[in-house]
N, C-alpha and C. Protein backbone atom coordinates (compact mmCIF):
# COMPACT_ATOMS: atom_id res chain seq x y z
N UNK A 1 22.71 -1.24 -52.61
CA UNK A 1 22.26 -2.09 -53.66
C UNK A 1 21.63 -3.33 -53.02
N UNK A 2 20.81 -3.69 -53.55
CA UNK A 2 19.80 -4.46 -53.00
C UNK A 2 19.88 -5.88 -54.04
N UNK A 3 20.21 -7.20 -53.71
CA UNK A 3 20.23 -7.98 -54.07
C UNK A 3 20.12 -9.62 -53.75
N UNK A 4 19.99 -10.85 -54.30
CA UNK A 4 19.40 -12.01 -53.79
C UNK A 4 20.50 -12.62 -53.80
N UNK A 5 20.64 -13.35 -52.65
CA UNK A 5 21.93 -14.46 -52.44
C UNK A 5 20.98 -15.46 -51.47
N UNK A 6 21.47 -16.68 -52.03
CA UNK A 6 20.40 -17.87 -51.25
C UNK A 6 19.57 -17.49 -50.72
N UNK A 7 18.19 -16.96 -51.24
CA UNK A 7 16.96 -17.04 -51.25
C UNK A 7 16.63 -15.87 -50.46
N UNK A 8 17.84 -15.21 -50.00
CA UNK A 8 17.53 -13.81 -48.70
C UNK A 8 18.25 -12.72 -49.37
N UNK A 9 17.58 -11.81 -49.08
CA UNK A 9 17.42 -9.96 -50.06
C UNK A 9 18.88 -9.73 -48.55
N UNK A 10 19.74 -9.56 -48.97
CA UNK A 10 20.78 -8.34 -48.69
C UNK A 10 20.52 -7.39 -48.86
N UNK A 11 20.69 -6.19 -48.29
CA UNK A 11 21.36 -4.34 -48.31
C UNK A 11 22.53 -4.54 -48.30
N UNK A 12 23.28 -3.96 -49.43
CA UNK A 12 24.61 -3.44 -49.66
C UNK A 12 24.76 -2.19 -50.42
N UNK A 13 25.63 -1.27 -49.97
CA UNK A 13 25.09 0.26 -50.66
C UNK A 13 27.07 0.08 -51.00
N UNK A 14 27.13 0.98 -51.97
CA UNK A 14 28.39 1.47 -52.71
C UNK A 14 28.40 2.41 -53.39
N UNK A 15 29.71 3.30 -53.82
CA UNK A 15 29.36 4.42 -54.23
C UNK A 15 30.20 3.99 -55.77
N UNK A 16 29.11 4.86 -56.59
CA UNK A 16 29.61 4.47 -58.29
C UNK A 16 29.29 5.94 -58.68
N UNK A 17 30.41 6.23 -59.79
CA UNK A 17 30.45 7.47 -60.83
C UNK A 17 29.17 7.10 -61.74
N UNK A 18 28.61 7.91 -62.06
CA UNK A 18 27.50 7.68 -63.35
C UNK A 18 28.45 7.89 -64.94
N UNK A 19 28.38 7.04 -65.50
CA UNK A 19 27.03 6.58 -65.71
C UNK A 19 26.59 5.07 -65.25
N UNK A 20 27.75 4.35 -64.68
CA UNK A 20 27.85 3.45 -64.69
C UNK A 20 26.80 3.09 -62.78
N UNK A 21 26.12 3.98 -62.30
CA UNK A 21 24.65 3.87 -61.39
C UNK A 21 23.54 3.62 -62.65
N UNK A 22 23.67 4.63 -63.41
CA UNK A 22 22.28 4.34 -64.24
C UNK A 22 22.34 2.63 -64.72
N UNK A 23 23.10 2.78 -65.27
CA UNK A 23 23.46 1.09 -65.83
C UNK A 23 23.09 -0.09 -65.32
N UNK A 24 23.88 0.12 -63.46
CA UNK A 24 23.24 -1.17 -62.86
C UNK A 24 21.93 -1.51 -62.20
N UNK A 25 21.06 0.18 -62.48
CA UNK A 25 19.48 0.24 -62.00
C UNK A 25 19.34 -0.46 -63.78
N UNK A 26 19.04 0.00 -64.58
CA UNK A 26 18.63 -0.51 -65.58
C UNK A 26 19.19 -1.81 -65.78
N UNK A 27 19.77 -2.70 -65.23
CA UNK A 27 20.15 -3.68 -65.33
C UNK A 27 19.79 -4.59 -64.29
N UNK A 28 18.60 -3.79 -63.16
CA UNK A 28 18.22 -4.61 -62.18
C UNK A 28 18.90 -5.00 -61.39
N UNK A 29 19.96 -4.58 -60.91
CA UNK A 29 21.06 -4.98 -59.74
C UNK A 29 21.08 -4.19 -58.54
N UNK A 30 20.48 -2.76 -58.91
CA UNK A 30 20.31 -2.32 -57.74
C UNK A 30 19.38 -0.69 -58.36
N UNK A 31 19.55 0.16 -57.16
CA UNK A 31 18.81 1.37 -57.79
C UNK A 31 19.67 2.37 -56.43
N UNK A 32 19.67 3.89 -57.37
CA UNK A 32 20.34 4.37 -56.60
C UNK A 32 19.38 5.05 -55.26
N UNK A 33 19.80 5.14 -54.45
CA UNK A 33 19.67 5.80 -53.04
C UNK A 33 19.29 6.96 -52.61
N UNK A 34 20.82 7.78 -52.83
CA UNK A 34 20.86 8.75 -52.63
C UNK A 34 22.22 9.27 -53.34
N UNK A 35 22.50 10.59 -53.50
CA UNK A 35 23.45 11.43 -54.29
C UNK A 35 24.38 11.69 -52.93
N UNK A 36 25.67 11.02 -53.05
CA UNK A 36 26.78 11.92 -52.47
C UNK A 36 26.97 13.24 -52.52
N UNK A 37 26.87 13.75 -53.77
CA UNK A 37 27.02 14.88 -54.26
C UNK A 37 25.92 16.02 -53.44
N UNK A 38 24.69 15.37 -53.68
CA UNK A 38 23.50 16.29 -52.74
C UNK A 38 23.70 16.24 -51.10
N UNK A 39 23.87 14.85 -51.05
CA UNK A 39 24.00 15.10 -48.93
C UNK A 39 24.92 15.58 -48.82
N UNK A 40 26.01 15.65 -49.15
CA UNK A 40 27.60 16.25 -49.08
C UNK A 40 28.14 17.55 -48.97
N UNK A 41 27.15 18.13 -49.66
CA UNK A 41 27.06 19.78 -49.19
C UNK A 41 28.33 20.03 -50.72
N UNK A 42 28.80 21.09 -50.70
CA UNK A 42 29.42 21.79 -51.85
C UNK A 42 31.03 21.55 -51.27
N UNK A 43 31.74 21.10 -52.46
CA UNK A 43 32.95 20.82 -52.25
C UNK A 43 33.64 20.83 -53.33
N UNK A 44 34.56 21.76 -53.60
CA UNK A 44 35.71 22.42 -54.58
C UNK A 44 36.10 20.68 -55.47
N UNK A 45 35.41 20.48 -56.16
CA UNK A 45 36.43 19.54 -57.05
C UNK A 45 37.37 19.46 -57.97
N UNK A 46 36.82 20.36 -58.83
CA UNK A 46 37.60 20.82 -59.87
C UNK A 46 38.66 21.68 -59.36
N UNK A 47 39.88 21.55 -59.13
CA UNK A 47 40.66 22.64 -59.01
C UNK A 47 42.35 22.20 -59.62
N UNK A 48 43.32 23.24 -59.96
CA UNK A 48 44.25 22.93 -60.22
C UNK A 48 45.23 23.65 -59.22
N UNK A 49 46.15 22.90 -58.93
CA UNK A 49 47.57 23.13 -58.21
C UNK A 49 48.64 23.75 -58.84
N UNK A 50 49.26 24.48 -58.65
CA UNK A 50 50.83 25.01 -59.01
C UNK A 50 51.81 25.78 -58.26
N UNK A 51 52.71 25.94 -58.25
CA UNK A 51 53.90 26.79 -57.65
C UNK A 51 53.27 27.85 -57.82
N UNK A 52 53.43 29.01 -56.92
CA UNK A 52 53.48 30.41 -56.65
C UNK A 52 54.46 31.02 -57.74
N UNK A 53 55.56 31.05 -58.05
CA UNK A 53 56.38 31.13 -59.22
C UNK A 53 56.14 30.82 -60.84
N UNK A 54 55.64 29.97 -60.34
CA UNK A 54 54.85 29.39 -61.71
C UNK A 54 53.42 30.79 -62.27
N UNK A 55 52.21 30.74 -61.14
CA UNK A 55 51.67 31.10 -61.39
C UNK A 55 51.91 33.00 -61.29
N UNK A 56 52.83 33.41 -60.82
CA UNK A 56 53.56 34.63 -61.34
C UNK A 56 54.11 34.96 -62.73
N UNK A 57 54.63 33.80 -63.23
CA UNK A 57 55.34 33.71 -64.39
C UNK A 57 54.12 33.77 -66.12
N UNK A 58 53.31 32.85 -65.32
CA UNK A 58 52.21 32.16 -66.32
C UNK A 58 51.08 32.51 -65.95
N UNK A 59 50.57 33.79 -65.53
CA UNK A 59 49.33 34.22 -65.33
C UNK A 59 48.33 34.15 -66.49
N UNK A 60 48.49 34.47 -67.60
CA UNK A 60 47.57 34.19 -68.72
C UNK A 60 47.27 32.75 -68.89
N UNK A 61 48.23 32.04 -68.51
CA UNK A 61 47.96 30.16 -68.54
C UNK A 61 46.87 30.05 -67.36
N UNK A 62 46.85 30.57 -66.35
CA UNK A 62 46.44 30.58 -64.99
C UNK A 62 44.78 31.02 -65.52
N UNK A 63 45.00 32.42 -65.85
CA UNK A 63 43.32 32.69 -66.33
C UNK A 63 42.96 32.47 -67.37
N UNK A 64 43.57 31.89 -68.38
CA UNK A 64 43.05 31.13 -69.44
C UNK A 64 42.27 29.58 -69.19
N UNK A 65 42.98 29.19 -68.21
CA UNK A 65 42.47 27.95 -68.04
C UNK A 65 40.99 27.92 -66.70
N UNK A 66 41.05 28.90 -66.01
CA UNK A 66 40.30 29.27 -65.33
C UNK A 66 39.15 30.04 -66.47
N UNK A 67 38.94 30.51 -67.10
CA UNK A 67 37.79 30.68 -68.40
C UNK A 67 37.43 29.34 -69.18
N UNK A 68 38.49 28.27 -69.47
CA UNK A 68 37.80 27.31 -69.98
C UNK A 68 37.19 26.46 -68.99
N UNK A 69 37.12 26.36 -67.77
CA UNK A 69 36.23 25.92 -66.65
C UNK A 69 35.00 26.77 -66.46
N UNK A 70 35.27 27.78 -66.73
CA UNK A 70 33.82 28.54 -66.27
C UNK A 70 32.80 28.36 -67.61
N UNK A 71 33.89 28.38 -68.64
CA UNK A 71 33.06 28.15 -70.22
C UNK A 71 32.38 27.33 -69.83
N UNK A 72 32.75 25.87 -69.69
CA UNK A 72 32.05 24.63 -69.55
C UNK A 72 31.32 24.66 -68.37
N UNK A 73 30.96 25.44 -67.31
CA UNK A 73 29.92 25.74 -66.11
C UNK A 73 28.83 26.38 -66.96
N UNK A 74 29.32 27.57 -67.61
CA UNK A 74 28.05 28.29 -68.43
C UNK A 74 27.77 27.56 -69.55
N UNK A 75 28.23 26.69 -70.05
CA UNK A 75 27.55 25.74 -70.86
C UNK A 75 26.78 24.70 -70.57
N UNK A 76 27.03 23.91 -69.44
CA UNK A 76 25.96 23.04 -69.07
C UNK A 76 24.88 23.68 -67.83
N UNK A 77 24.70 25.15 -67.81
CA UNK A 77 23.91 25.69 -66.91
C UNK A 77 23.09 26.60 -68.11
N UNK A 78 23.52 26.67 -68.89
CA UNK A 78 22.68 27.15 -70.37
C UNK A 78 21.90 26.62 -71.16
N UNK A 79 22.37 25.14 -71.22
CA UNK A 79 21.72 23.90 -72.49
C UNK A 79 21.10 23.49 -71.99
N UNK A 80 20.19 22.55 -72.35
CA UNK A 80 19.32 21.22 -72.27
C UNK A 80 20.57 20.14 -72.02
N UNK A 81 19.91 18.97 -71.40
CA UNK A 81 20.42 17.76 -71.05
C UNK A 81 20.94 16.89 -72.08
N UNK A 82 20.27 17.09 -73.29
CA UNK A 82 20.58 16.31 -73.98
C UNK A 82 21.89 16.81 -75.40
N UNK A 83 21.90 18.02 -75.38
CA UNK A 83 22.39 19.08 -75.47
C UNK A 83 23.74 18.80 -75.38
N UNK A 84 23.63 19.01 -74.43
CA UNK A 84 25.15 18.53 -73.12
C UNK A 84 25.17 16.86 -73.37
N UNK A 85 24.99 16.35 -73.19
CA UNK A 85 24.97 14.88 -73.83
C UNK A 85 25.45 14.41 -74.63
N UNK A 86 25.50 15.38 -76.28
CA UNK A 86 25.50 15.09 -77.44
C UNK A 86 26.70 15.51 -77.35
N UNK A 87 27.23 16.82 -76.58
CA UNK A 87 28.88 17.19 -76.68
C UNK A 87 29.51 16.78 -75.78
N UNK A 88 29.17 15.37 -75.32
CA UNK A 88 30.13 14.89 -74.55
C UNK A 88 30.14 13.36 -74.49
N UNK A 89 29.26 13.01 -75.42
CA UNK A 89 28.82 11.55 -76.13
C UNK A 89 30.05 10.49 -76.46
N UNK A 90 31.40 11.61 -77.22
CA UNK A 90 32.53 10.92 -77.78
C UNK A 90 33.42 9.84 -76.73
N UNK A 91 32.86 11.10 -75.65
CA UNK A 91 34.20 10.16 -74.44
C UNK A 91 33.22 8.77 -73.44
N UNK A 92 32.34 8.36 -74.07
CA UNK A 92 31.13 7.43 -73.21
C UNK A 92 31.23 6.75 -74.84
N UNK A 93 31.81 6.16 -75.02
CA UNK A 93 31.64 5.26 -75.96
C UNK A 93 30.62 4.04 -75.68
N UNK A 94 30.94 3.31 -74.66
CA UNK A 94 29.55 2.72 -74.57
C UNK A 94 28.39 2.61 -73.81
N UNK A 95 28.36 3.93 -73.77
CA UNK A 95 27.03 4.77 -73.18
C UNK A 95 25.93 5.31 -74.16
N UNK A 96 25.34 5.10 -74.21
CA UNK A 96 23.53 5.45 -75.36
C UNK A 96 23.70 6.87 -75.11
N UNK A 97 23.20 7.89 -76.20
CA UNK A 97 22.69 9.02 -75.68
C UNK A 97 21.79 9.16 -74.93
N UNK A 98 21.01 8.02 -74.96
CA UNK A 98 19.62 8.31 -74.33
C UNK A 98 19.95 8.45 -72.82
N UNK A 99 21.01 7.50 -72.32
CA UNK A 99 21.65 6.89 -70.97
C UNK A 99 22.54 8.57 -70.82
N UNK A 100 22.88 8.77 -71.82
CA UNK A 100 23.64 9.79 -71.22
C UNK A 100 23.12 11.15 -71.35
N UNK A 101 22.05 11.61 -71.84
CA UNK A 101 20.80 12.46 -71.54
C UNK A 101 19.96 12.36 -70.09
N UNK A 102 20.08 11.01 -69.80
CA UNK A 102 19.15 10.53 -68.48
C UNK A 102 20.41 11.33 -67.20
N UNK A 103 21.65 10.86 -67.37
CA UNK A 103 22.76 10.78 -66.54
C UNK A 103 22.99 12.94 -65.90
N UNK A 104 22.82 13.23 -67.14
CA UNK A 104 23.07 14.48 -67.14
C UNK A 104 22.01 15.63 -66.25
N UNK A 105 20.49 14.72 -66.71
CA UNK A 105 19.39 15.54 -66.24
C UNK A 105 19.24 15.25 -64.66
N UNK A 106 20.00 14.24 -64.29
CA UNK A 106 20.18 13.66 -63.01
C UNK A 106 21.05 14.30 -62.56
N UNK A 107 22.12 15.08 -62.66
CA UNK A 107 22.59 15.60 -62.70
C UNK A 107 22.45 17.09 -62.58
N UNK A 108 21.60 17.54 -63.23
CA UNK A 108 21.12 18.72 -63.39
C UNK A 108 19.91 19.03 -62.56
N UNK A 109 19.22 18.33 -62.23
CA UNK A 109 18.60 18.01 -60.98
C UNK A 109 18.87 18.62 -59.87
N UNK A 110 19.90 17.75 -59.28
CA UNK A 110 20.64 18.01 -57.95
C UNK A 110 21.79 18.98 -57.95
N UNK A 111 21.54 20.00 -59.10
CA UNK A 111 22.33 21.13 -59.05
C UNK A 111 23.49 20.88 -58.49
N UNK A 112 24.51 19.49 -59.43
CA UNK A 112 25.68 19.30 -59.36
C UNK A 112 26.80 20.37 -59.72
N UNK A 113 26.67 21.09 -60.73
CA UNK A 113 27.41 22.06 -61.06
C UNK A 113 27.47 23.17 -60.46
N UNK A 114 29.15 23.87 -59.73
CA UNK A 114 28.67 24.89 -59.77
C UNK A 114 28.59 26.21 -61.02
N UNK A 115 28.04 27.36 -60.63
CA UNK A 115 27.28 28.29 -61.44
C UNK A 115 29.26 28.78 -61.57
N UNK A 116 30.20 28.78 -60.77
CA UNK A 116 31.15 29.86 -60.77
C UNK A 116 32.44 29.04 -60.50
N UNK A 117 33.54 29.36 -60.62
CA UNK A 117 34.76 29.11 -60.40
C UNK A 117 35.78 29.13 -59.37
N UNK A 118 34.80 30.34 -58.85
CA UNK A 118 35.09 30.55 -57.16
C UNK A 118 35.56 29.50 -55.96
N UNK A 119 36.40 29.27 -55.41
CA UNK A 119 36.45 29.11 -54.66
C UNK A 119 36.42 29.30 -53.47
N UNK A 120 35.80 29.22 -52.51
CA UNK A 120 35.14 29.44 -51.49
C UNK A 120 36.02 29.19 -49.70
N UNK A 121 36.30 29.63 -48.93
CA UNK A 121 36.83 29.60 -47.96
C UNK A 121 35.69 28.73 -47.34
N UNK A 122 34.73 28.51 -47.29
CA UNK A 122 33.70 28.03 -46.69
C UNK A 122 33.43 26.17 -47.31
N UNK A 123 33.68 26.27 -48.64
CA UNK A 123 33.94 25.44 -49.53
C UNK A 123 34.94 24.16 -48.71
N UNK A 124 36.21 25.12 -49.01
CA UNK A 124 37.41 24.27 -48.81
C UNK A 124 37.95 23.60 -47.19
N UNK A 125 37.07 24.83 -46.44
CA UNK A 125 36.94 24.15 -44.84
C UNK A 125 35.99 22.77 -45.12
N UNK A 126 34.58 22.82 -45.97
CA UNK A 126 34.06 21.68 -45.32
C UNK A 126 35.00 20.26 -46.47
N UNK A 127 35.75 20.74 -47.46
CA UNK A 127 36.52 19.85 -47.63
C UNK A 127 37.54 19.20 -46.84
N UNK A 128 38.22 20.25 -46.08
CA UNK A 128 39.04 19.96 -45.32
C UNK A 128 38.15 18.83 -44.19
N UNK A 129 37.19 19.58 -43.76
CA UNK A 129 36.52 18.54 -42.77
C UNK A 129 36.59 17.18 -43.36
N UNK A 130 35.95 16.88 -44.53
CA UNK A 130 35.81 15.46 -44.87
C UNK A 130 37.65 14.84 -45.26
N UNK A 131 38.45 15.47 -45.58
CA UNK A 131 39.43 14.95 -45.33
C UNK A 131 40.17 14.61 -43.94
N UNK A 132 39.97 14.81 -42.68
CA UNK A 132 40.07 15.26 -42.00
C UNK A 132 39.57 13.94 -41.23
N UNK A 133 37.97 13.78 -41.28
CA UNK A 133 37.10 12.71 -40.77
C UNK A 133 37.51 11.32 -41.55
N UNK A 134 38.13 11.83 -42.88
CA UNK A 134 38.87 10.22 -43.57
C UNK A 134 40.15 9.98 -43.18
N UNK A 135 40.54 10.61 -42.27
CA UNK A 135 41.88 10.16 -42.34
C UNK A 135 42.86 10.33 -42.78
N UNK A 136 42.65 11.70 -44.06
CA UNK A 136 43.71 11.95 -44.65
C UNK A 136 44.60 13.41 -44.85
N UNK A 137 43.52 13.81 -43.79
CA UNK A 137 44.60 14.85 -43.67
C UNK A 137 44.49 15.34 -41.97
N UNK A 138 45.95 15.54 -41.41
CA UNK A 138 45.33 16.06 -39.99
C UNK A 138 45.02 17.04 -39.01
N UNK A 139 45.63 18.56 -39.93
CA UNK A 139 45.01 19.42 -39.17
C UNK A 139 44.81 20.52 -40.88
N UNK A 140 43.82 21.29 -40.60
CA UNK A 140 43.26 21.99 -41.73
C UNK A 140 44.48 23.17 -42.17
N UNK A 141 44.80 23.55 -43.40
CA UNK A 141 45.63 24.40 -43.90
C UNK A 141 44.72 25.50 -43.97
N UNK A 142 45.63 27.09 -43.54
CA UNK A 142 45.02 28.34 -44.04
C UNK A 142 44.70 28.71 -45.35
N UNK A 143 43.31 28.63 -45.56
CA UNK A 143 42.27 29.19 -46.89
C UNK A 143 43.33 29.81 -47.23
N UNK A 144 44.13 31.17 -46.70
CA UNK A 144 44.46 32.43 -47.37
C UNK A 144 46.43 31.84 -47.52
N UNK A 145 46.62 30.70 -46.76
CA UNK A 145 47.93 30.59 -47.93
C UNK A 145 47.94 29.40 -49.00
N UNK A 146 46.51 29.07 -49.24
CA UNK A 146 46.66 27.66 -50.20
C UNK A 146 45.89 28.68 -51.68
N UNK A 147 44.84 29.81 -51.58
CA UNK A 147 44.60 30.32 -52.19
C UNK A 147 45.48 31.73 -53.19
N UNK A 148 45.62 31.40 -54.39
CA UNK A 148 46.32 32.58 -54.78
C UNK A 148 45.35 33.15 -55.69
N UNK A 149 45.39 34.67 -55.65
CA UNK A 149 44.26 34.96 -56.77
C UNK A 149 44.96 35.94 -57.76
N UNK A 150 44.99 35.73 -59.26
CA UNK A 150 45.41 36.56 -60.04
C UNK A 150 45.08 37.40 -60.11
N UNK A 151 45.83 38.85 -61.09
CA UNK A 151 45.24 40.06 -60.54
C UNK A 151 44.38 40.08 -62.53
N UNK A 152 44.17 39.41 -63.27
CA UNK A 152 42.94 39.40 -64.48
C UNK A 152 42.10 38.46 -64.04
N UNK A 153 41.68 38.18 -62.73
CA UNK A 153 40.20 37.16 -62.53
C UNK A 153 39.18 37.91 -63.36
């Protein structure tokens, strides 16, 4: 972000969730850069945790909830921007549609979403890497005992 302090232009860069980037370009405070999301390469965000027991017990909870994630992948890889905007308008209360049509197509752009639910061994290594390079984790866990896969995927 690029801004004036006694009479001399600073560089200062920070990272912000949208919508609240669109906001402070339209508000002249700064303009965005570049997408974390795009230089960053693909990285499992969405995911949920549970006991092995659990997910033995509660397999229909397991792939039920794994369909309402993919629902909402094939829904904003199906619609228009604004589309998607309008059904998700309620929780941006003070966000414009227009702002949140802009937010989305920006979004849709840089082929933020993925197409699938999958998780990826390839995925979760380069997550591991960036945890890894932050400090927060210190040696990488095996893909094949953090992954469980139901037998109705």
């Amino acid at each position: 972000m690029k801004y004036k302090n006694n009479n001399d232009y600073k560089l200062h860069f920070l990272t912000l969730r949208e919508p609240t980037a669109l906001e402070i370009e339209q508000e002249g405070y700064g303009y965005v850069v570049a997408s974390i999301g795009e230089l960053g390469g693909i990285v499992p965000y969405t995911s949920y945790s549970a006991r092995k027991s659990y997910i033995e017990q509660n397999e229909d909870i397991i792939v039920n909830f794994t369909k309402a994630i993919q629902k909402g992948l094939d829904f904003v890889h199906n619609n228009d921007s604004e589309t998607i905007a309008k059904s998700i308008l309620e929780f941006f209360p003070d966000t414009s549609l227009n702002d949140l049509t802009k937010v989305v197509e920006r979004y849709k752009k840089q082929d933020t979403w993925p197409k699938t639910t999958n998780f990826t061994e390839e995925s979760f290594s380069h997550l591991q890497d960036i945890m890894i390079d932050s400090n927060v984790l210190e040696k990488k866990v095996d893909y094949n005992k953090l992954i469980y896969k139901v037998s109705n995927e």
